[in-house]
N, C-alpha and C. Protein backbone atom coordinates (compact mmCIF):
# COMPACT_ATOMS: atom_id res chain seq x y z
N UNK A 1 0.83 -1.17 0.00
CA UNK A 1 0.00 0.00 0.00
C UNK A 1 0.89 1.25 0.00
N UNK A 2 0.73 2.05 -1.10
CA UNK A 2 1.20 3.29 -1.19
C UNK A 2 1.11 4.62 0.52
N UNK A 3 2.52 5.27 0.83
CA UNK A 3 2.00 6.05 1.72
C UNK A 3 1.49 7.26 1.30
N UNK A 4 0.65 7.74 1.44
CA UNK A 4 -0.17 9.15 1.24
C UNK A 4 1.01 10.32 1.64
N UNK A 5 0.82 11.02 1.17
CA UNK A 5 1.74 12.50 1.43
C UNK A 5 1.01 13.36 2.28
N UNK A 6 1.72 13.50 3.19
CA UNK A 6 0.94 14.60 4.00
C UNK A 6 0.81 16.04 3.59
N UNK A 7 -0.08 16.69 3.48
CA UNK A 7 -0.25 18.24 2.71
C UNK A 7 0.64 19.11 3.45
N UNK A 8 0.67 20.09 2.41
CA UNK A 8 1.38 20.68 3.15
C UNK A 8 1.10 22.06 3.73
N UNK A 9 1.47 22.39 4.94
CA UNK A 9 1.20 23.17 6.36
C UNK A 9 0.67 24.43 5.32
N UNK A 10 -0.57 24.61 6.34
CA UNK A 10 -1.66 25.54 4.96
C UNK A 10 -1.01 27.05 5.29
N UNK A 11 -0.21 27.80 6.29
CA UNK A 11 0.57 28.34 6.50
C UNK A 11 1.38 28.74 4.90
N UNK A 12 2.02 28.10 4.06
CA UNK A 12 2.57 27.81 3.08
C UNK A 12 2.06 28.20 1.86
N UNK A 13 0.86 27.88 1.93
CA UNK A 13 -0.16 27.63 0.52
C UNK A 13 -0.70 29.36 0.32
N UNK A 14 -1.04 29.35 -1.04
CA UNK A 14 -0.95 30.76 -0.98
C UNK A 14 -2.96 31.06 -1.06
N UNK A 15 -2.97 32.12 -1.29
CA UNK A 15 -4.80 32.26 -1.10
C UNK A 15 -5.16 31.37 -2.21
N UNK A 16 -4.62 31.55 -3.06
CA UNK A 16 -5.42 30.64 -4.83
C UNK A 16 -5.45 28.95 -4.31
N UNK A 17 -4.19 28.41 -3.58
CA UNK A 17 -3.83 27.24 -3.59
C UNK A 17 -4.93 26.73 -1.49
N UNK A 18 -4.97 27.47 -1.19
CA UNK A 18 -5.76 27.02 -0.01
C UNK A 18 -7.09 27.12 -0.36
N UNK A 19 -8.02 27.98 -1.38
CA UNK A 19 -9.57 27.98 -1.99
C UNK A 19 -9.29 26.93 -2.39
N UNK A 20 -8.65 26.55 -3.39
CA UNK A 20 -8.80 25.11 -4.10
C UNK A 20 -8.83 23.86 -3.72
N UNK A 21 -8.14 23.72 -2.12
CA UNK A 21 -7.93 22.78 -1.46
C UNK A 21 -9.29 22.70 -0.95
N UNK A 22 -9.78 23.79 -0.10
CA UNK A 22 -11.09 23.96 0.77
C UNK A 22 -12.42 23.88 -0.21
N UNK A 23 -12.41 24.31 -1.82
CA UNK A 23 -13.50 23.61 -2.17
C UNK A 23 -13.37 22.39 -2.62
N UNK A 24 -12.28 21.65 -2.54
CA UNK A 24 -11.93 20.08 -2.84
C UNK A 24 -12.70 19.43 -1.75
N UNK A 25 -12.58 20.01 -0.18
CA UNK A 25 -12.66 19.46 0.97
C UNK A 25 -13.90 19.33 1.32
N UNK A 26 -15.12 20.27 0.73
CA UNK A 26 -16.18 20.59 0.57
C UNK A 26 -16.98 19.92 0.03
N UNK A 27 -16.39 19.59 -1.27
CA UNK A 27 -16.95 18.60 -2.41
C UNK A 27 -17.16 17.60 -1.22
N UNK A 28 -15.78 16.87 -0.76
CA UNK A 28 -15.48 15.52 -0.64
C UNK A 28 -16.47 15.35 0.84
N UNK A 29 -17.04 16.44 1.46
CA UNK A 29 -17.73 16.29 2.93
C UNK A 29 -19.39 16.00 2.62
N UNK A 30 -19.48 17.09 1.48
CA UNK A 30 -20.68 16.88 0.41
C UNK A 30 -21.33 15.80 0.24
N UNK A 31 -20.25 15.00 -0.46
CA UNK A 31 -20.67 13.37 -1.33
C UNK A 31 -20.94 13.04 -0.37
N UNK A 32 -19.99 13.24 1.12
CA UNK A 32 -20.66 12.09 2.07
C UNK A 32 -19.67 10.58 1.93
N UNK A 33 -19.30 10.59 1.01
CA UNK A 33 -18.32 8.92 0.97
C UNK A 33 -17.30 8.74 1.97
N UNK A 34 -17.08 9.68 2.71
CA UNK A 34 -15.82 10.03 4.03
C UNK A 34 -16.19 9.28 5.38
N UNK A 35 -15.17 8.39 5.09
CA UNK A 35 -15.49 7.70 7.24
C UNK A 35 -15.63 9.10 7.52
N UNK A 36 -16.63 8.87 9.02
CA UNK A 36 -16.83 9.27 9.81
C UNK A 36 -15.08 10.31 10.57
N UNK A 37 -13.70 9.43 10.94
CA UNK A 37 -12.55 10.04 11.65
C UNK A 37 -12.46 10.67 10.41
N UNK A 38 -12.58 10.06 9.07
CA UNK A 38 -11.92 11.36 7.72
C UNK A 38 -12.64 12.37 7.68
N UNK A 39 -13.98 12.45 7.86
CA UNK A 39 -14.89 13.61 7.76
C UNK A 39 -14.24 14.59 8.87
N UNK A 40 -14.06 14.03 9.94
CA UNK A 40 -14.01 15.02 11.50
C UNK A 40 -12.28 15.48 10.95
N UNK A 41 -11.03 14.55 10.39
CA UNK A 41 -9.92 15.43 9.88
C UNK A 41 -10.35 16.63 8.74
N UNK A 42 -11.11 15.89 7.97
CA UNK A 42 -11.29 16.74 6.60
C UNK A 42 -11.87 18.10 7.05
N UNK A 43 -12.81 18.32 8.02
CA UNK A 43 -13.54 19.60 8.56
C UNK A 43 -12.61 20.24 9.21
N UNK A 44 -11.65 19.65 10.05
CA UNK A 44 -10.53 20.27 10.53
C UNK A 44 -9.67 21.05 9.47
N UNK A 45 -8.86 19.97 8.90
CA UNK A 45 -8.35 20.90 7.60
C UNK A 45 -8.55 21.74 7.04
N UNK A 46 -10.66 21.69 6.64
CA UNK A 46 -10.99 23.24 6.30
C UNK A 46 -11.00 24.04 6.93
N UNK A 47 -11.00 23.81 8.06
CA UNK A 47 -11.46 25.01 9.00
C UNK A 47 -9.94 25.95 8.86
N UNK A 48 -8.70 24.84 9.09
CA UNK A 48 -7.80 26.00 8.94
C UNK A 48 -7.72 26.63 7.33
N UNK A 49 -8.10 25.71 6.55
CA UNK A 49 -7.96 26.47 5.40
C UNK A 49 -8.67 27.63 5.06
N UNK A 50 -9.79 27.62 5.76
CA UNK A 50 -10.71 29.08 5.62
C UNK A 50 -10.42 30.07 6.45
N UNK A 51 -9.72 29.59 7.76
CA UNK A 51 -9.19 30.57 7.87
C UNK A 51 -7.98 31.61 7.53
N UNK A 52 -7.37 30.73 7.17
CA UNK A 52 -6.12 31.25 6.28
C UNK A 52 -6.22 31.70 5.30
N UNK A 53 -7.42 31.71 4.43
CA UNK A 53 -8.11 32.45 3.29
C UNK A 53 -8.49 33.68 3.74
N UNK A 54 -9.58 33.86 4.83
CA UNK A 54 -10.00 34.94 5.24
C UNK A 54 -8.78 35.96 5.85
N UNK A 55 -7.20 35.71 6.60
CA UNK A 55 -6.27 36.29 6.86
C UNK A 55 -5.77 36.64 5.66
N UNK A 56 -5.33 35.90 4.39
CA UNK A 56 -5.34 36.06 3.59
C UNK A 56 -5.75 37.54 2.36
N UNK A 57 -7.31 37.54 2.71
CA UNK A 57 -8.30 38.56 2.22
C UNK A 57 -8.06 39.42 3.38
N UNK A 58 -8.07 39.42 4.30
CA UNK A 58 -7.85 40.97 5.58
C UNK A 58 -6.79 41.89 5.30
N UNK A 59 -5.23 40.78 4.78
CA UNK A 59 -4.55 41.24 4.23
C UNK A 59 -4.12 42.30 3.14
N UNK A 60 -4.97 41.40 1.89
CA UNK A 60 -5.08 42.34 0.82
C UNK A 60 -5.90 43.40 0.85
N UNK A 61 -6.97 43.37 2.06
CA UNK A 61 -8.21 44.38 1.88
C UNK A 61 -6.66 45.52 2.72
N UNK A 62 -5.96 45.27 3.72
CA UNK A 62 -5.57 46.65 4.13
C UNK A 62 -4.00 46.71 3.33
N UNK A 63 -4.00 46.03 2.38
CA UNK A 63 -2.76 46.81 1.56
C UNK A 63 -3.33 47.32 0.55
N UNK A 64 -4.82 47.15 0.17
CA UNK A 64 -5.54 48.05 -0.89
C UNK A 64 -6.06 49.52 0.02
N UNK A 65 -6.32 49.07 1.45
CA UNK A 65 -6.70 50.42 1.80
C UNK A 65 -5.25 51.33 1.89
N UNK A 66 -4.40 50.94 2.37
CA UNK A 66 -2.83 51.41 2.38
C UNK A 66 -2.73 52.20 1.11
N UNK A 67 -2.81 51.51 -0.25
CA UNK A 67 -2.61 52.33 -1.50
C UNK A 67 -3.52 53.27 -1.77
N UNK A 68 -4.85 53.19 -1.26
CA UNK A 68 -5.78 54.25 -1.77
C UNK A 68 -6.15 55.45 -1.25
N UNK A 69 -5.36 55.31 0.24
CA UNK A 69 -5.27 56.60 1.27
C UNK A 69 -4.69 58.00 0.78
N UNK A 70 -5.60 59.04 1.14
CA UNK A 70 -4.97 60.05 0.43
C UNK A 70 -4.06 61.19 1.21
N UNK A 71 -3.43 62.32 0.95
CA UNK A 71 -3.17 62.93 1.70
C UNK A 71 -3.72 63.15 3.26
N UNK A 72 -2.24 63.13 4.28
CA UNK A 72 -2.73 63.16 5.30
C UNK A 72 -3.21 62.07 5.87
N UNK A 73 -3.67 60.45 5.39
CA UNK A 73 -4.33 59.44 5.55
C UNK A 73 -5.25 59.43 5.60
N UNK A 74 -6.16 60.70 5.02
CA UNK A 74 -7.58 60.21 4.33
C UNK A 74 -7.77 59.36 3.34
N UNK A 75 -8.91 58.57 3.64
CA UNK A 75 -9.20 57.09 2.97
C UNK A 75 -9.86 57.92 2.27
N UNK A 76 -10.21 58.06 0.22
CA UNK A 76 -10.80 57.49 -0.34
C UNK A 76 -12.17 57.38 -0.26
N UNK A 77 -13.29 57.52 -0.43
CA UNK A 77 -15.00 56.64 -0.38
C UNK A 77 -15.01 56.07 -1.76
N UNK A 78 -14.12 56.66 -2.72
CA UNK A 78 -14.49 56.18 -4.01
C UNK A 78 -14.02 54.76 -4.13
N UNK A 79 -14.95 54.08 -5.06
CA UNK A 79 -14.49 52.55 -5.26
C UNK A 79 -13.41 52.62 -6.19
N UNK A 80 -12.99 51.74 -6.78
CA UNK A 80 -11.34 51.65 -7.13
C UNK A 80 -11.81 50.93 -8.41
N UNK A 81 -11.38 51.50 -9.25
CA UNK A 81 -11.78 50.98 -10.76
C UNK A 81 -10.93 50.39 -10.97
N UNK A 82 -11.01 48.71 -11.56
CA UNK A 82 -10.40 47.36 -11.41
C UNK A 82 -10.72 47.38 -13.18
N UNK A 83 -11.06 47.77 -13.96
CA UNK A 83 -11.46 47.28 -15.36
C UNK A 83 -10.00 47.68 -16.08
């Protein structure tokens, strides 16, 4: 029997690569085909993976507020044209 690779420390993984993992983990809690101890690891796993997504996004939200601050450190109200 092949050994499984252990993932790696979600610490590591970047925002693109921890979503992808956590809607993998989602799927796989979904179907339901998961023993019972894999379900209770697999929810664990997401849990850190969502959170490390959401630190992730807190992140980028205050290095976008950082760039859009204006003189003096007035923020901006205007939305930020992304097109």
């Amino acid at each position: 029997m092949a050994e499984k690779t252990p993932p790696r420390p979600v610490a590591e993984l970047s925002f693109e690569e921890a979503l992808q993992e956590l809607e993998a983990v989602v799927k796989r809690l979904e179907d339901g085909d998961v023993p019972l101890d894999a379900s209770i690891s697999a929810y664990a796993r997401g849990e850190e993976l969502r959170k490390h997504c959401e630190a992730k996004l807190n992140e980028a939200q205050e290095r976008v507020a950082a760039i859009t601050e204006g003189p003096g450190g007035a923020k901006s109200a205007r939305p930020v044209d992304v097109s």
